[in-house]
N, C-alpha and C. Protein backbone atom coordinates (compact mmCIF):
# COMPACT_ATOMS: atom_id res chain seq x y z
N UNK A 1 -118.69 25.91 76.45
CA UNK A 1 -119.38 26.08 75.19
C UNK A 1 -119.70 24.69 74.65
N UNK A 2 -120.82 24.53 74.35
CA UNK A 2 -121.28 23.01 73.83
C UNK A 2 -120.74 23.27 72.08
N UNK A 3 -120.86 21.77 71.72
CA UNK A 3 -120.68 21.61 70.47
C UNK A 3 -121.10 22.18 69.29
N UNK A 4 -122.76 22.54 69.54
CA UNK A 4 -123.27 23.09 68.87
C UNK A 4 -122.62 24.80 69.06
N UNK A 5 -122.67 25.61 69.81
CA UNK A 5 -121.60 26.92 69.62
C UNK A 5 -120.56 26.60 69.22
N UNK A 6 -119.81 25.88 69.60
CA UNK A 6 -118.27 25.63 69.11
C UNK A 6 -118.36 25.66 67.59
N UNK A 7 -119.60 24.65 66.79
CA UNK A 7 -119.79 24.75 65.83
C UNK A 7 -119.71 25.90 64.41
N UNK A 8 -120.87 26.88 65.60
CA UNK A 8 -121.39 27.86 64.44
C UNK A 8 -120.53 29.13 64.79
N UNK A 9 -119.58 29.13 66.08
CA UNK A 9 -118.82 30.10 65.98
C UNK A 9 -117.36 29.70 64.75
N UNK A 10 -117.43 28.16 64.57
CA UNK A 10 -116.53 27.82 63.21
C UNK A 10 -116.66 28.23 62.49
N UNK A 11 -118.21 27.92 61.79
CA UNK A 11 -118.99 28.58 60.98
C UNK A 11 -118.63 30.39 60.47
N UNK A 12 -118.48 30.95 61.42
CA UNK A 12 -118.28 32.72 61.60
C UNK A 12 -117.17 33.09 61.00
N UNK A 13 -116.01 31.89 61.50
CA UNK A 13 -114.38 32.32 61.27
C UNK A 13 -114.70 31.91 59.70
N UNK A 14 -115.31 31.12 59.51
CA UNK A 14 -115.42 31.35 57.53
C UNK A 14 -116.11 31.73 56.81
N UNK A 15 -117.08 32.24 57.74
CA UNK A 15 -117.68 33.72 56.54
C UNK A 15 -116.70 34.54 56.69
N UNK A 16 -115.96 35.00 57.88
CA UNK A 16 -115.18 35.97 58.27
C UNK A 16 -113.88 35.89 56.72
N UNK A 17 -113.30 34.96 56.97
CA UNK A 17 -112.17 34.57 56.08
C UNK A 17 -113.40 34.66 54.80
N UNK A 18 -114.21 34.23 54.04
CA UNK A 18 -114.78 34.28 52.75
C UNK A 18 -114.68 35.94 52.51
N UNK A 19 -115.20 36.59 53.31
CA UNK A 19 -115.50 38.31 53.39
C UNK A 19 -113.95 38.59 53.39
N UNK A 20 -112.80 38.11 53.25
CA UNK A 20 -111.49 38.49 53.70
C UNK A 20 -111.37 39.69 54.97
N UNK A 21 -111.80 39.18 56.21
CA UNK A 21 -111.77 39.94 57.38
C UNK A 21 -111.03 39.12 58.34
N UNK A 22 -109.60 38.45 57.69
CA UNK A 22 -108.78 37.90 58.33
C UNK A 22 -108.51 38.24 59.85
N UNK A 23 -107.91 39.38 59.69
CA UNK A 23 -108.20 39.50 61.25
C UNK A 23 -108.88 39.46 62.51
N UNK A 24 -110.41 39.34 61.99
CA UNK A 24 -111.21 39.20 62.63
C UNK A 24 -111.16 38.28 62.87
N UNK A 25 -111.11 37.47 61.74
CA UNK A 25 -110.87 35.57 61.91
C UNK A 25 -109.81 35.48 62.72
N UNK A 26 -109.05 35.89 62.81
CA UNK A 26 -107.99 35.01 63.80
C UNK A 26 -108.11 35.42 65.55
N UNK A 27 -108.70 36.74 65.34
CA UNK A 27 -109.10 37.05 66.99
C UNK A 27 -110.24 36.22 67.37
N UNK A 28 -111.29 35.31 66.81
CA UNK A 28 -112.03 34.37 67.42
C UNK A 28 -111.65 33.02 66.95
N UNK A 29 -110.45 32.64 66.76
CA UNK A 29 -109.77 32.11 66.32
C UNK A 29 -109.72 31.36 67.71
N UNK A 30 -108.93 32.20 68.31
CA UNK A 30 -107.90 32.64 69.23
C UNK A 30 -108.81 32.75 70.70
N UNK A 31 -109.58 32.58 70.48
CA UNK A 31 -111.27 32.85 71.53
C UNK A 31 -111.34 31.32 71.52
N UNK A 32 -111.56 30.72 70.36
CA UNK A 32 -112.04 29.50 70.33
C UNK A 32 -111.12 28.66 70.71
N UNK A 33 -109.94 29.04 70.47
CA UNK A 33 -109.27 28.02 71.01
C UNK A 33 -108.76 27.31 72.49
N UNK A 34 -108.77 28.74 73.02
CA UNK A 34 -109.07 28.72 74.62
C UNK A 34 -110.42 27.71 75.29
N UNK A 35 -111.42 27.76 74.35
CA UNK A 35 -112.33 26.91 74.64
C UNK A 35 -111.88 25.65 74.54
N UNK A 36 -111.52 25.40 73.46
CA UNK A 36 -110.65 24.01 72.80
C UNK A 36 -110.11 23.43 74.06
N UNK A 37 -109.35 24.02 74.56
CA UNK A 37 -108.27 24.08 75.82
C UNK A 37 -108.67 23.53 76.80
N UNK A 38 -110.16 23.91 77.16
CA UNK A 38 -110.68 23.61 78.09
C UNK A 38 -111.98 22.79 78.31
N UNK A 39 -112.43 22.46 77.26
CA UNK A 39 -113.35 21.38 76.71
C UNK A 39 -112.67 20.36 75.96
N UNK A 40 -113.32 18.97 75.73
CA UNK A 40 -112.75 17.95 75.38
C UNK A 40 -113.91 17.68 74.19
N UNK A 41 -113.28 18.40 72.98
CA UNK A 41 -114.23 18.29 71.35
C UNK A 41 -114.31 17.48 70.73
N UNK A 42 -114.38 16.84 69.86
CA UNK A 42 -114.44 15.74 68.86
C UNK A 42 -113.60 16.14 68.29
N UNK A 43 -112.60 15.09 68.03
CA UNK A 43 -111.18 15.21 67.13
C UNK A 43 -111.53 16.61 65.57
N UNK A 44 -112.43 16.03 65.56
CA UNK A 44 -112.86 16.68 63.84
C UNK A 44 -113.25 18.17 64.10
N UNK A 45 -113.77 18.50 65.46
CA UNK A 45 -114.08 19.71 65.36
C UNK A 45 -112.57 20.41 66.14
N UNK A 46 -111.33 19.73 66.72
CA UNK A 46 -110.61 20.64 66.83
C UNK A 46 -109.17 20.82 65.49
N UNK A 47 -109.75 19.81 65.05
CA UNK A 47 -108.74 19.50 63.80
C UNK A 47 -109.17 21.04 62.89
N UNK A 48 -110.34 20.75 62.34
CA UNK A 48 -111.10 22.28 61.94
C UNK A 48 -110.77 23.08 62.31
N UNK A 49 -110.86 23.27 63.83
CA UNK A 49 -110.33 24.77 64.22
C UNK A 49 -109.01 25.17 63.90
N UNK A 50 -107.91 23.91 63.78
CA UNK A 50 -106.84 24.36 63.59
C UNK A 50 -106.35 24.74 61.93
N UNK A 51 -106.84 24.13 61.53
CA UNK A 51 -106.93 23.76 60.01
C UNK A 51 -107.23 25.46 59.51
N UNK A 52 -108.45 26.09 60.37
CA UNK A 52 -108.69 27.52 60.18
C UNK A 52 -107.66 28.33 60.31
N UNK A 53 -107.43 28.40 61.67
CA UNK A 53 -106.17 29.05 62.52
C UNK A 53 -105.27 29.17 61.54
N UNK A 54 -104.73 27.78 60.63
CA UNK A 54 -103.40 27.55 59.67
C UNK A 54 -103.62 28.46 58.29
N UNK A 55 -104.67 28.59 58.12
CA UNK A 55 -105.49 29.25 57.05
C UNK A 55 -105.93 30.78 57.16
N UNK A 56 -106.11 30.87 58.14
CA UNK A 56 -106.54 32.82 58.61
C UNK A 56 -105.12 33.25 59.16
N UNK A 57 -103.97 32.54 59.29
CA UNK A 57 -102.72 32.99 59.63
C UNK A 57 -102.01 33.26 58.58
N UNK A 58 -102.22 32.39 57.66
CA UNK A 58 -101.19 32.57 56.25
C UNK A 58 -101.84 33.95 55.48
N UNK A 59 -103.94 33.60 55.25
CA UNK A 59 -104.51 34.98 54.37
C UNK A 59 -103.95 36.27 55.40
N UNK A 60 -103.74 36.43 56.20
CA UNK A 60 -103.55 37.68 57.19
C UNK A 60 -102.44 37.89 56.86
N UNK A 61 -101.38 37.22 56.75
CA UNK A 61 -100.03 37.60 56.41
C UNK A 61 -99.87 37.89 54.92
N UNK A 62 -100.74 37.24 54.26
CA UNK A 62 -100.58 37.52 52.52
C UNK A 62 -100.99 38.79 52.37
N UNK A 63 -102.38 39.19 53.10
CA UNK A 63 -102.97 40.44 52.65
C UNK A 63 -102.16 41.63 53.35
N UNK A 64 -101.06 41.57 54.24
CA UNK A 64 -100.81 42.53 55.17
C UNK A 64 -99.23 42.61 53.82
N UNK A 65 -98.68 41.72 53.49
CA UNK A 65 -97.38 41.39 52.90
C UNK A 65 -98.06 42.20 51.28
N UNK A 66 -99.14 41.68 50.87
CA UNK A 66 -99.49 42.50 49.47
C UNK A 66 -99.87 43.94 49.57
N UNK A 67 -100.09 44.49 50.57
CA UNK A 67 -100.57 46.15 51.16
C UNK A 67 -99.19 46.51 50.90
N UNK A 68 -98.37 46.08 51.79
CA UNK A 68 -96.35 46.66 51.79
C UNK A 68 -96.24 46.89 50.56
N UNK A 69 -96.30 45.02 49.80
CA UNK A 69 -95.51 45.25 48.51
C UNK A 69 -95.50 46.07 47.19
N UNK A 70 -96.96 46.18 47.64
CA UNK A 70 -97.75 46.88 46.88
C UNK A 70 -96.93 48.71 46.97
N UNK A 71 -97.21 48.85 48.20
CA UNK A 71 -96.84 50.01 48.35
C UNK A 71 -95.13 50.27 47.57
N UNK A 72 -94.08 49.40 48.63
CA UNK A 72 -92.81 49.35 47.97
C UNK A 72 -92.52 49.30 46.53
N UNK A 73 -93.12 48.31 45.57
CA UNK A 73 -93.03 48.49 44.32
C UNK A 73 -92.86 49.64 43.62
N UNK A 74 -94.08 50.41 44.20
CA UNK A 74 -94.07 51.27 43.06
C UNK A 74 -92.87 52.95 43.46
N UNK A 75 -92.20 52.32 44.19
CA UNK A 75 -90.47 53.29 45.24
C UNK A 75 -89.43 51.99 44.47
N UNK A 76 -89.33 51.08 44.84
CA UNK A 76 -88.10 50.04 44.36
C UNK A 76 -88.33 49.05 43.52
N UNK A 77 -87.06 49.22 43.02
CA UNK A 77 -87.03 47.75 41.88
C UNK A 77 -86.79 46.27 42.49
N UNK A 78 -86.62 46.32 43.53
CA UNK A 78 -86.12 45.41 44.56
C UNK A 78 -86.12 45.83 45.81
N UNK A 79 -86.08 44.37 47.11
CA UNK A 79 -85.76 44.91 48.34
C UNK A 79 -85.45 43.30 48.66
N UNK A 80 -84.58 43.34 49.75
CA UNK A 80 -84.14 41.97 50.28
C UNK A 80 -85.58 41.75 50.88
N UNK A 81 -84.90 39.98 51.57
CA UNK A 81 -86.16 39.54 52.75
C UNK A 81 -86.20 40.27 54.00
N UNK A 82 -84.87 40.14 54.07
CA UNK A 82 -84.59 41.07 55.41
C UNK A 82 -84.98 42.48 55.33
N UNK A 83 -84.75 43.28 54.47
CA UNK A 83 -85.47 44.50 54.77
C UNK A 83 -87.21 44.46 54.56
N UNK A 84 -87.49 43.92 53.78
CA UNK A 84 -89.20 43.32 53.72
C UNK A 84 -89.44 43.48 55.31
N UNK A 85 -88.78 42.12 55.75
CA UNK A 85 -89.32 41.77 56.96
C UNK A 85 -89.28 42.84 58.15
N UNK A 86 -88.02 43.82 57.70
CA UNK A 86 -87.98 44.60 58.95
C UNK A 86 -89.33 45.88 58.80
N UNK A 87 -89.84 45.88 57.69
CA UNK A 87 -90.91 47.29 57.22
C UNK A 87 -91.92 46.84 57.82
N UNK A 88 -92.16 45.26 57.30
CA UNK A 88 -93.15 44.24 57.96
C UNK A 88 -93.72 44.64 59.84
N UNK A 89 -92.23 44.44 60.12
CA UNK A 89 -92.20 44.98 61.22
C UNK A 89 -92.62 45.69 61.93
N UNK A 90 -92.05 46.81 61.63
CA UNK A 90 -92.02 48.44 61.83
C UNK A 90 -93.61 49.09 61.49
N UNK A 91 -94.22 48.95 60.32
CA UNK A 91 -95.45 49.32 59.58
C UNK A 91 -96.51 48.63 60.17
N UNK A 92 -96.61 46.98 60.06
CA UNK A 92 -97.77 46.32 60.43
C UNK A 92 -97.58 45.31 61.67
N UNK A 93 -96.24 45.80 62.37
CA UNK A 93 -96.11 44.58 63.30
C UNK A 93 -96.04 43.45 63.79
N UNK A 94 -96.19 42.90 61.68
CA UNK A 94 -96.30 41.37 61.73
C UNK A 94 -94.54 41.05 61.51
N UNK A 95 -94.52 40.03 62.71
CA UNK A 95 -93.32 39.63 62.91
C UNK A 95 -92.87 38.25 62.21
N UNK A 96 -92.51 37.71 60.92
CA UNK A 96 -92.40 36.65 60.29
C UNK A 96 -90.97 36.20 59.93
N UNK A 97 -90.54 34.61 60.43
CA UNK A 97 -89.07 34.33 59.89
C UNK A 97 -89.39 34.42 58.40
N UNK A 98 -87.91 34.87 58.18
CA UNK A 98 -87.67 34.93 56.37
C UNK A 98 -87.80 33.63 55.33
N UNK A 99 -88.19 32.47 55.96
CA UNK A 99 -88.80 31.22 55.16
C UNK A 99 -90.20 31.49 55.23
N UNK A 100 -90.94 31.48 56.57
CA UNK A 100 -92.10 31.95 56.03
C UNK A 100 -92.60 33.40 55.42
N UNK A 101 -91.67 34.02 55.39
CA UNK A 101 -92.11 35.68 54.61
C UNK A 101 -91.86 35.19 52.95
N UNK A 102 -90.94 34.41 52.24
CA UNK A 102 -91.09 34.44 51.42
C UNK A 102 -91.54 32.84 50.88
N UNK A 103 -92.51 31.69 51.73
CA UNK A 103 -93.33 31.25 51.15
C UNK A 103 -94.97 32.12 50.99
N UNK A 104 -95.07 32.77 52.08
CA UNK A 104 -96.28 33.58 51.74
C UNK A 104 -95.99 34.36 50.40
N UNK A 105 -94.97 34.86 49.81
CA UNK A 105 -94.95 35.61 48.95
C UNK A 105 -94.72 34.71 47.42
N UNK A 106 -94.80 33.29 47.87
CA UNK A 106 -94.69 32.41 46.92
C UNK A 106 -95.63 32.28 46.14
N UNK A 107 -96.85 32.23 47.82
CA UNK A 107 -97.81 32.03 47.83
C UNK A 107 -99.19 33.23 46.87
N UNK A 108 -98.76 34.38 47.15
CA UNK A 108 -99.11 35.36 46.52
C UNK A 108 -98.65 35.42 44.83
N UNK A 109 -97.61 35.04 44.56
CA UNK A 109 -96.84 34.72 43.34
C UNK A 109 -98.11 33.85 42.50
N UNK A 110 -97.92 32.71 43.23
CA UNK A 110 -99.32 31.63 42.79
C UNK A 110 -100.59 31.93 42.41
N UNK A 111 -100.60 32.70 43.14
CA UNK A 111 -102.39 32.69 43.28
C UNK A 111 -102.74 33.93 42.40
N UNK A 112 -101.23 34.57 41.77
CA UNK A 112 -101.05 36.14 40.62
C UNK A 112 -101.50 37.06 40.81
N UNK A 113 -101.46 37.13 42.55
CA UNK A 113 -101.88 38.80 43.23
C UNK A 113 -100.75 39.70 43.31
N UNK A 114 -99.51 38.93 42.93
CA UNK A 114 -98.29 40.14 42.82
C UNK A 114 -97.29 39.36 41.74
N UNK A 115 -96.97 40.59 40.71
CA UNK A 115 -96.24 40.00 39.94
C UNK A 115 -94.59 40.21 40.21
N UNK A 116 -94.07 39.55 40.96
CA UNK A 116 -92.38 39.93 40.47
C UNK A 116 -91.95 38.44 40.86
N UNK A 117 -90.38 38.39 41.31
CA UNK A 117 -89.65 36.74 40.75
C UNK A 117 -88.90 37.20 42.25
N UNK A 118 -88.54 36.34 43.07
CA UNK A 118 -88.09 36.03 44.07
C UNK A 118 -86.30 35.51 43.25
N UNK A 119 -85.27 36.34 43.51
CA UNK A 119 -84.08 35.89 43.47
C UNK A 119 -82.73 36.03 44.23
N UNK A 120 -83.01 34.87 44.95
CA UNK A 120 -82.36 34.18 45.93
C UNK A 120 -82.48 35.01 47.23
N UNK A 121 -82.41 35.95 47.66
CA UNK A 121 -82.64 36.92 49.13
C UNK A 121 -83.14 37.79 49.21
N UNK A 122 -83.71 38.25 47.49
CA UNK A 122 -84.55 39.42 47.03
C UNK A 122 -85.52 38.97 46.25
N UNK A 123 -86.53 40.15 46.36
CA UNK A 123 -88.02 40.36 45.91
C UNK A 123 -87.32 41.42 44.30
N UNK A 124 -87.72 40.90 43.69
CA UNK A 124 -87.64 41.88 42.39
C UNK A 124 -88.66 41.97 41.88
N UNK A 125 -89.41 43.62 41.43
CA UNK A 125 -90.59 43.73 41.38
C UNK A 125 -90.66 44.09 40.09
């Protein structure tokens, strides 16, 4: 794939991510990078790709983690990380250590797509 595709399939993964179709983004993500692999890019265009990758990995996990919490909330007043992570699991198959399950949910905290307070090994909603 020349530069110019490498380009505008970049291009795709962020309309993809603007449209929040994370997943989509990360399956040509994941396309592109194999190319990466095997072509020799300009620092800047594989820095980008990764920079995406770091970015369509975290929105995919926020939006899959706010669907759960969403759901759980409105059943519990609380739930550990560990049980989070195991529903995580079980429901959407996303498999996340418990530092990154609850910076994504920090992260969601931040950005005031879910309101509750993280205390100390639990989600309180």
């Amino acid at each position: 794939m020349d530069d110019q595709k490498f380009i505008k399939q970049l291009n795709e993964v962020q309309d993809l991510m603007q449209q929040e179709k994370y997943q989509e983004a990360v399956i040509l993500i994941e396309k592109l990078k194999e190319f990466e692999k095997k072509n020799n890019y300009d620092y800047n265009l594989t820095h980008r790709l990764y920079q995406l990758d770091s970015n369509a990995h975290s929105l995919y996990n926020q939006q899959v983690i706010l669907h759960i919490i969403n759901d759980l909330s409105n059943r519990y007043d609380s739930i550990s990380f560990q049980e989070l992570n195991r529903v995580l699991k079980e429901k959407k198959e996303l498999n996340l250590s418990n530092d990154i399950l609850q910076r994504e949910i920090e992260i969601l905290i931040l950005r005031s797509l879910i309101s509750c307070k993280i205390d100390g090994e639990k989600l309180i909603f």
